[in-house]
C-alpha atoms as a PDB file:
ATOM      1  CA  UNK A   1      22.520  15.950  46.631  1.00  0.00           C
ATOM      2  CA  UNK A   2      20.224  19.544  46.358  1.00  0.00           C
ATOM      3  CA  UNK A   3      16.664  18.693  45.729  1.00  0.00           C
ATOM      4  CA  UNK A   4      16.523  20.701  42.522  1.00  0.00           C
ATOM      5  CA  UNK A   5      19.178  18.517  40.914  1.00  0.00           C
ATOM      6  CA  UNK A   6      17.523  15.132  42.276  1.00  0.00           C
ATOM      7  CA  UNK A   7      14.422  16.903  40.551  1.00  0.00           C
ATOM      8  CA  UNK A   8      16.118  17.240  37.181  1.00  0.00           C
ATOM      9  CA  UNK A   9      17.448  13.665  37.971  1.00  0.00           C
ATOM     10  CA  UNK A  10      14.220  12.147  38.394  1.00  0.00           C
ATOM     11  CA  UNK A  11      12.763  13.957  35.530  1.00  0.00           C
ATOM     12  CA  UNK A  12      15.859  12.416  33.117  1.00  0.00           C
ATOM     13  CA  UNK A  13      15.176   8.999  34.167  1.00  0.00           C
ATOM     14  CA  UNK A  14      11.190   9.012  33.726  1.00  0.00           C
ATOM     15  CA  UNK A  15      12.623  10.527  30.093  1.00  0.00           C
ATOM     16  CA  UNK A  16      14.355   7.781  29.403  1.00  0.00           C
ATOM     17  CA  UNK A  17      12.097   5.592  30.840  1.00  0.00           C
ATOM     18  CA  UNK A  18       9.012   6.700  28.622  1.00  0.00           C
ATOM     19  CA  UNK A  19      11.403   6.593  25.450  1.00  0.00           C
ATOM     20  CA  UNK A  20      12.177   2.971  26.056  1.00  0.00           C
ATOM     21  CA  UNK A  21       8.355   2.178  26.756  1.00  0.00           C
ATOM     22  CA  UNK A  22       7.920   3.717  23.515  1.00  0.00           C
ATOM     23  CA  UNK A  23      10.761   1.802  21.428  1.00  0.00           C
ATOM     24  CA  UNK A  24       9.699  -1.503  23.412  1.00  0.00           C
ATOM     25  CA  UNK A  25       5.951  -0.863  22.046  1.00  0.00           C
ATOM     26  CA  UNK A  26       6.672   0.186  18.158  1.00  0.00           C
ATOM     27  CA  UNK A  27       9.334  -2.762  18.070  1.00  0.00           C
ATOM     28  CA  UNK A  28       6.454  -5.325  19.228  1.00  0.00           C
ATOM     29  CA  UNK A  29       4.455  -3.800  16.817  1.00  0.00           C
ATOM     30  CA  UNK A  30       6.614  -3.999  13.203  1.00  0.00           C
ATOM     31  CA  UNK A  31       8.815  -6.798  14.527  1.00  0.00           C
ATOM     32  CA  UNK A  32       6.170  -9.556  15.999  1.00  0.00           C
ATOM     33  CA  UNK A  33       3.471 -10.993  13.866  1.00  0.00           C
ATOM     34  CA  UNK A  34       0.646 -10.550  16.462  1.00  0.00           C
ATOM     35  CA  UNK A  35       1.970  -6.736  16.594  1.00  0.00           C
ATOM     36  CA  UNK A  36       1.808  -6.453  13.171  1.00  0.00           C
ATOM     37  CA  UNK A  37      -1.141  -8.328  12.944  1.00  0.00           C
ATOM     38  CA  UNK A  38      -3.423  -6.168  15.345  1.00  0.00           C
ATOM     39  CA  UNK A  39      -2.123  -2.977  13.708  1.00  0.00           C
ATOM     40  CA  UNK A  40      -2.679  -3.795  10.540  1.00  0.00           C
ATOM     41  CA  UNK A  41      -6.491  -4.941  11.168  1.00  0.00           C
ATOM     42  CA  UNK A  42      -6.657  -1.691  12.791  1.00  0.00           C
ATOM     43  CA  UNK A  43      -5.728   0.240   9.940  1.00  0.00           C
ATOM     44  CA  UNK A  44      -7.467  -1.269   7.696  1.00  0.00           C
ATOM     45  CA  UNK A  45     -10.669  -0.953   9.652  1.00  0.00           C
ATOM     46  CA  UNK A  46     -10.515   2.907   8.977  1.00  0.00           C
ATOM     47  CA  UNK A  47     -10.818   2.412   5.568  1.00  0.00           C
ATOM     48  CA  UNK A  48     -13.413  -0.617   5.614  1.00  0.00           C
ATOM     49  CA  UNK A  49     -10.890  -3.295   4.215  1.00  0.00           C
ATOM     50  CA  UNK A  50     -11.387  -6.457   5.492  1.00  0.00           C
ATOM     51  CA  UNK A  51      -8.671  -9.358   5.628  1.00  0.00           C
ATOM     52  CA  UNK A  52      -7.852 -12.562   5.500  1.00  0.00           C
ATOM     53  CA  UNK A  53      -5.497 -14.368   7.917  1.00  0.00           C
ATOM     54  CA  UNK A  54      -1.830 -13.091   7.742  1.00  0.00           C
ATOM     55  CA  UNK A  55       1.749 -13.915   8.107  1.00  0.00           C
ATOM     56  CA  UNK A  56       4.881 -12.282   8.742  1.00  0.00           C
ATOM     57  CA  UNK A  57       5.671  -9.030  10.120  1.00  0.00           C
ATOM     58  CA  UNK A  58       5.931  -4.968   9.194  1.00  0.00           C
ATOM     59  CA  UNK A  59       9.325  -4.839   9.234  1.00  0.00           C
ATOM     60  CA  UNK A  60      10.005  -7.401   6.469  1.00  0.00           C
ATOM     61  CA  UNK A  61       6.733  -7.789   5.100  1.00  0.00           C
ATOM     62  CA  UNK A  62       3.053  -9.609   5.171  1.00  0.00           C
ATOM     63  CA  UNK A  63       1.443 -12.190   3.459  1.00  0.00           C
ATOM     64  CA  UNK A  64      -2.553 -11.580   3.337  1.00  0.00           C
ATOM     65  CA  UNK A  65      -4.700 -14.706   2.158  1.00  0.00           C
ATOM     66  CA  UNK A  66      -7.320 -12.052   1.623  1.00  0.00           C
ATOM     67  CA  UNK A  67      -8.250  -8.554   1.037  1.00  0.00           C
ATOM     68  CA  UNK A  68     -11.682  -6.711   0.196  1.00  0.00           C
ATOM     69  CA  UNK A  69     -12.695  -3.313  -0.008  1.00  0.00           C
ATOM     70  CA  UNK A  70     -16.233  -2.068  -0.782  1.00  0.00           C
ATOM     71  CA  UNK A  71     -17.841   1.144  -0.729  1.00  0.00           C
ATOM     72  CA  UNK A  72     -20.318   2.782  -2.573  1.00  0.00           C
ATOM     73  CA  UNK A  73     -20.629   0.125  -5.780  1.00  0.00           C
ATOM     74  CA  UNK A  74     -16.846   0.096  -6.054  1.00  0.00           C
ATOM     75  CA  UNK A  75     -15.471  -4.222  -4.926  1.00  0.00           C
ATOM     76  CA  UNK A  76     -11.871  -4.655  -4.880  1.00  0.00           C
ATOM     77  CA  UNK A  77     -10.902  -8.429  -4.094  1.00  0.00           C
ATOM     78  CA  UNK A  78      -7.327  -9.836  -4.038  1.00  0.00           C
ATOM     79  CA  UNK A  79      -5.763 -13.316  -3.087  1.00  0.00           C
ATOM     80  CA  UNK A  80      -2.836 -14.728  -1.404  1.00  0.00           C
ATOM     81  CA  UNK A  81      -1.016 -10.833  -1.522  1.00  0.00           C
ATOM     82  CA  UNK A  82       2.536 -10.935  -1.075  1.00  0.00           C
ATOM     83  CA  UNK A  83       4.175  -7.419   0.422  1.00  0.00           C
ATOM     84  CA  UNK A  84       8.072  -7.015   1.174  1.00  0.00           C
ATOM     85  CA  UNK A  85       9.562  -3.576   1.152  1.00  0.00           C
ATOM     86  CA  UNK A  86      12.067  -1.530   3.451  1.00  0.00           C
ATOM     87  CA  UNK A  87      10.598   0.359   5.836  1.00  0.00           C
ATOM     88  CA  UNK A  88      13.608   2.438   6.678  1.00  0.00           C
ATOM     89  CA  UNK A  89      13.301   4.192   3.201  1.00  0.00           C
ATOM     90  CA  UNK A  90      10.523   6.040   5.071  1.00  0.00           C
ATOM     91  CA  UNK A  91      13.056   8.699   6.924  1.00  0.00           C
ATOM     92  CA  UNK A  92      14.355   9.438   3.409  1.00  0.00           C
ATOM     93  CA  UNK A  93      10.835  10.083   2.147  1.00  0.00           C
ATOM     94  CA  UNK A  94      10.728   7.211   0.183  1.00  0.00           C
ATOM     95  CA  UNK A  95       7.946   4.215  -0.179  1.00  0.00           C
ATOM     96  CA  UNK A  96      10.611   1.473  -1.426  1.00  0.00           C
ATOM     97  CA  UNK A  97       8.454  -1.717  -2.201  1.00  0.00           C
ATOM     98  CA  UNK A  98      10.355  -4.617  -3.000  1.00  0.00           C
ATOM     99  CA  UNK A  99       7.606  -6.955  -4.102  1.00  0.00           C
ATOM    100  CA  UNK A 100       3.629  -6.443  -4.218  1.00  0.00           C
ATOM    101  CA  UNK A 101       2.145  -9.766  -5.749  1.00  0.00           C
ATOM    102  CA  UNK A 102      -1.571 -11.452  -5.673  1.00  0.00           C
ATOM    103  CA  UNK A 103      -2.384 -14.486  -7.252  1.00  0.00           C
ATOM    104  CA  UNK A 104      -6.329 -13.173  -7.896  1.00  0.00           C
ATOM    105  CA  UNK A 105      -7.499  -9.734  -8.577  1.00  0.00           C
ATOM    106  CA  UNK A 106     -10.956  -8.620  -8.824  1.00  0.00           C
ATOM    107  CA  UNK A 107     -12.031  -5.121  -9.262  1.00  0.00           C
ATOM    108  CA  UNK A 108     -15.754  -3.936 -10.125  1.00  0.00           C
ATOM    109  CA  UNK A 109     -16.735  -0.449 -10.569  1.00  0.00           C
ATOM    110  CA  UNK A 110     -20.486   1.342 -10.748  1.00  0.00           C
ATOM    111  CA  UNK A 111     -21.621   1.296 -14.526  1.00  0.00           C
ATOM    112  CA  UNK A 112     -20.288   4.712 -15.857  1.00  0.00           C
ATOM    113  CA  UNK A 113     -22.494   7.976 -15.794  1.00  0.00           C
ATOM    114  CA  UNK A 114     -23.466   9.556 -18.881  1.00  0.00           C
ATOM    115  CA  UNK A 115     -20.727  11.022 -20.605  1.00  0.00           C
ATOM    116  CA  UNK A 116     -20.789  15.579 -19.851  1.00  0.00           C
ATOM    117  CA  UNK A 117     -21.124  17.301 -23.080  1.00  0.00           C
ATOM    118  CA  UNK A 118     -16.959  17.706 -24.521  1.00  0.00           C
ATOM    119  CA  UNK A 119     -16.063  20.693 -23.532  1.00  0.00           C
ATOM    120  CA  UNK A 120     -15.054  23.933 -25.211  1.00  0.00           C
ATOM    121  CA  UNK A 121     -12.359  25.185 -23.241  1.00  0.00           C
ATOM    122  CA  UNK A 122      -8.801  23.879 -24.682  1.00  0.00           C
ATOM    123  CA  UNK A 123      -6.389  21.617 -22.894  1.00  0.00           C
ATOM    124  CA  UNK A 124      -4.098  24.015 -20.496  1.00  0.00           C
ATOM    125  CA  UNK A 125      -2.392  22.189 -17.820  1.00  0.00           C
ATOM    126  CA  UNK A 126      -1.051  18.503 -17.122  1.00  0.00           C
ATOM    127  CA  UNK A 127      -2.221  17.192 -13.711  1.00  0.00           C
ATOM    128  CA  UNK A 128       0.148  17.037 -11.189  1.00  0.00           C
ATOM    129  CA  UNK A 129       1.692  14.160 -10.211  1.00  0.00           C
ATOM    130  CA  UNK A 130       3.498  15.283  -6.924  1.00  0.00           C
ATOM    131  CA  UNK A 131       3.620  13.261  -3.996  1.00  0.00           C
ATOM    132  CA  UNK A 132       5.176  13.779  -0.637  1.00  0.00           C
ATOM    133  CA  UNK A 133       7.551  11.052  -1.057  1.00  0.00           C
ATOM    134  CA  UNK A 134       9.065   8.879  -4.073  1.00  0.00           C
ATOM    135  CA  UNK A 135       7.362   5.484  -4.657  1.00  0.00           C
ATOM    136  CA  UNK A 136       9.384   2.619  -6.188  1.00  0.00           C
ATOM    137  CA  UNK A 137       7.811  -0.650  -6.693  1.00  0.00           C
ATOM    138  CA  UNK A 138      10.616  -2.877  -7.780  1.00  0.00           C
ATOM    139  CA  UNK A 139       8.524  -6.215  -8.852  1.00  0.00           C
ATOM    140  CA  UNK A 140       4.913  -5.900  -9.648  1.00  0.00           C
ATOM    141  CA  UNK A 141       3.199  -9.143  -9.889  1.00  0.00           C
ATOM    142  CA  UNK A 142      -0.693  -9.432 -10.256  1.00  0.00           C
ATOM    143  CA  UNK A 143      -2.215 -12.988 -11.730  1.00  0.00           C
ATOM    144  CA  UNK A 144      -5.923 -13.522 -12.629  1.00  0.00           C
ATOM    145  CA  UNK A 145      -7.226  -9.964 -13.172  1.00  0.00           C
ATOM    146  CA  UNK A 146     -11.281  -9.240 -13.458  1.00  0.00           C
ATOM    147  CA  UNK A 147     -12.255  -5.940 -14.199  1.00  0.00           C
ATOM    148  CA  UNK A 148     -15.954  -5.066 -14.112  1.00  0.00           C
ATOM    149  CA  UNK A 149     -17.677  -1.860 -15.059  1.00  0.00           C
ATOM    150  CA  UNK A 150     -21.677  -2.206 -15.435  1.00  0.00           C
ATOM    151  CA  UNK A 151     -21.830  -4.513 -18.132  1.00  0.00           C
ATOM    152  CA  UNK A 152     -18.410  -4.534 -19.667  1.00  0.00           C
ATOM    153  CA  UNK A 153     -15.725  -7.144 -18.666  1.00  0.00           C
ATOM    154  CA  UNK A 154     -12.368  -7.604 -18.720  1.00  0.00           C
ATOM    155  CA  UNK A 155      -9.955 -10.106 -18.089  1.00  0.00           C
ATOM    156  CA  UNK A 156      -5.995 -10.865 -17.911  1.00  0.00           C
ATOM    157  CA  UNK A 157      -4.033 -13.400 -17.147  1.00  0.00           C
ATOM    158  CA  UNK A 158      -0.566 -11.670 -15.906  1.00  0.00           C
ATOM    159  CA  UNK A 159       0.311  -7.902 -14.765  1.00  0.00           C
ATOM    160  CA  UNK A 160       3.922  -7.658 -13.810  1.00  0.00           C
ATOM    161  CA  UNK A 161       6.830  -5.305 -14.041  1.00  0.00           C
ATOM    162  CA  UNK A 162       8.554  -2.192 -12.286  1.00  0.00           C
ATOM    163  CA  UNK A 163       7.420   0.954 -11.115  1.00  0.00           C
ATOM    164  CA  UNK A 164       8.411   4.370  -9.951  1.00  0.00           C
ATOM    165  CA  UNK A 165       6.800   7.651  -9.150  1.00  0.00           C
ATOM    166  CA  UNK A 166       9.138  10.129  -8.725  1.00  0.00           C
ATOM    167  CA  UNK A 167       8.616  13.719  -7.222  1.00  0.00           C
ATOM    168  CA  UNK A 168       8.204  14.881 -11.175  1.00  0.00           C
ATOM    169  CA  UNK A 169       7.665  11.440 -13.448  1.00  0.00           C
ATOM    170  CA  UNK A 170       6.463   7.746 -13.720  1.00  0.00           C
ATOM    171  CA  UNK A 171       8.393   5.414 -14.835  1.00  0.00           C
ATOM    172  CA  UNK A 172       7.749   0.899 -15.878  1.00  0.00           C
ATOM    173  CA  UNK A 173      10.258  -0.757 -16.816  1.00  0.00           C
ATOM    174  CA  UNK A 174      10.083  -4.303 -18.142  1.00  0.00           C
ATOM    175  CA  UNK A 175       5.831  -3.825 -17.825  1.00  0.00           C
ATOM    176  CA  UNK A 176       3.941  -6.665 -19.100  1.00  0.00           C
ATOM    177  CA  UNK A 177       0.329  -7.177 -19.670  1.00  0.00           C
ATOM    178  CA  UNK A 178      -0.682 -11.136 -20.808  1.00  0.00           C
ATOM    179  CA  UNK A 179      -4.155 -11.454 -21.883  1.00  0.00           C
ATOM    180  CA  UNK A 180      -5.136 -15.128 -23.468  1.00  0.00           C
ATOM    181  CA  UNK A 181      -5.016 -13.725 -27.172  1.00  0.00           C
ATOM    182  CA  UNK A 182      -2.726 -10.710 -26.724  1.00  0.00           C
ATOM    183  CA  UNK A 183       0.357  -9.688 -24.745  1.00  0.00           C
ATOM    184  CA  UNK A 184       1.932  -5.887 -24.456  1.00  0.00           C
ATOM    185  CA  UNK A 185       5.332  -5.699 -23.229  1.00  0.00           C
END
């Protein structure tokens, strides 16, 4: 064999070498829990989350016995969070979640600002809801909600139902909100 074509032949295994380093690494990372695990952690240390220990794997979905986020007055605390959902979807630009539950949710917001003076200028444009990919969240289930804003508080007992966000709409189905003396379905 020519050196140039045991060149090119060296060059195609170290190819397909590298690829299966690469395929070896991302499937110990969504298919192991310790992969998942570490990732996960990592992640969410970019955006100052902090969580609790974990279960189960990326590739067919976590269960967090904690999650908190603060930052600048905002708290957002949730417990025992369930997440399945189909990763694949992801090459078809879609975020498919199966099921996003959490058996205790607090959220407290800053007391509001002073409300701007209404303005004069009439209504002229809807906001956008565009995303780069469709979002389908196929069973919403949220227990034990706090909200907290400065002084006021809210509570409910029970979010649940279905969601979508399409490239141009939002759509619930079967949405229920249970509050001790109301419900809205």
């Amino acid at each position: 064999m020519t050196k140039p074509w045991r060149q090119v032949r060296n060059a195609l295994i170290s190819l397909v070498a590298l690829l299966l380093i690469l395929l070896a690494t991302l499937s110990a990372l969504l298919e192991t829990q310790t992969g998942s695990r570490w990732l996960v952690q990592r992640l969410a240390g970019l955006v100052n989350i902090s969580l609790g220990p974990m279960t189960g794997n990326l590739r067919e979905g976590l269960d967090i016995e904690s999650l908190e986020y603060h930052q600048e007055g905002v708290l957002v605390q949730a417990s025992r969070l369930s997440f399945r959902w189909r990763p694949i979807d992801l090459f078809y630009s879609a975020l498919m979640i199966d099921s996003l539950s959490a058996a205790q949710v607090t959220v407290q917001l800053p007391p509001a600002a002073e409300p701007a003076a209404p303005s004069t200028q009439a209504f002229s444009q809807w906001p956008s809801l565009r995303l780069p990919l469709r979002v389908q969240l196929a069973r919403l289930d949220l227990r034990q909600i706090r909200f907290q804003q400065g002084e006021q508080q809210l509570a409910w007992d029970r979010l649940s139902g279905d969601l979508s966000l399409g490239t141009f709409n939002l759509r619930y189905r079967d949405l229920t909100l249970i509050h001790p003396d109301y419900e809205l379905r």
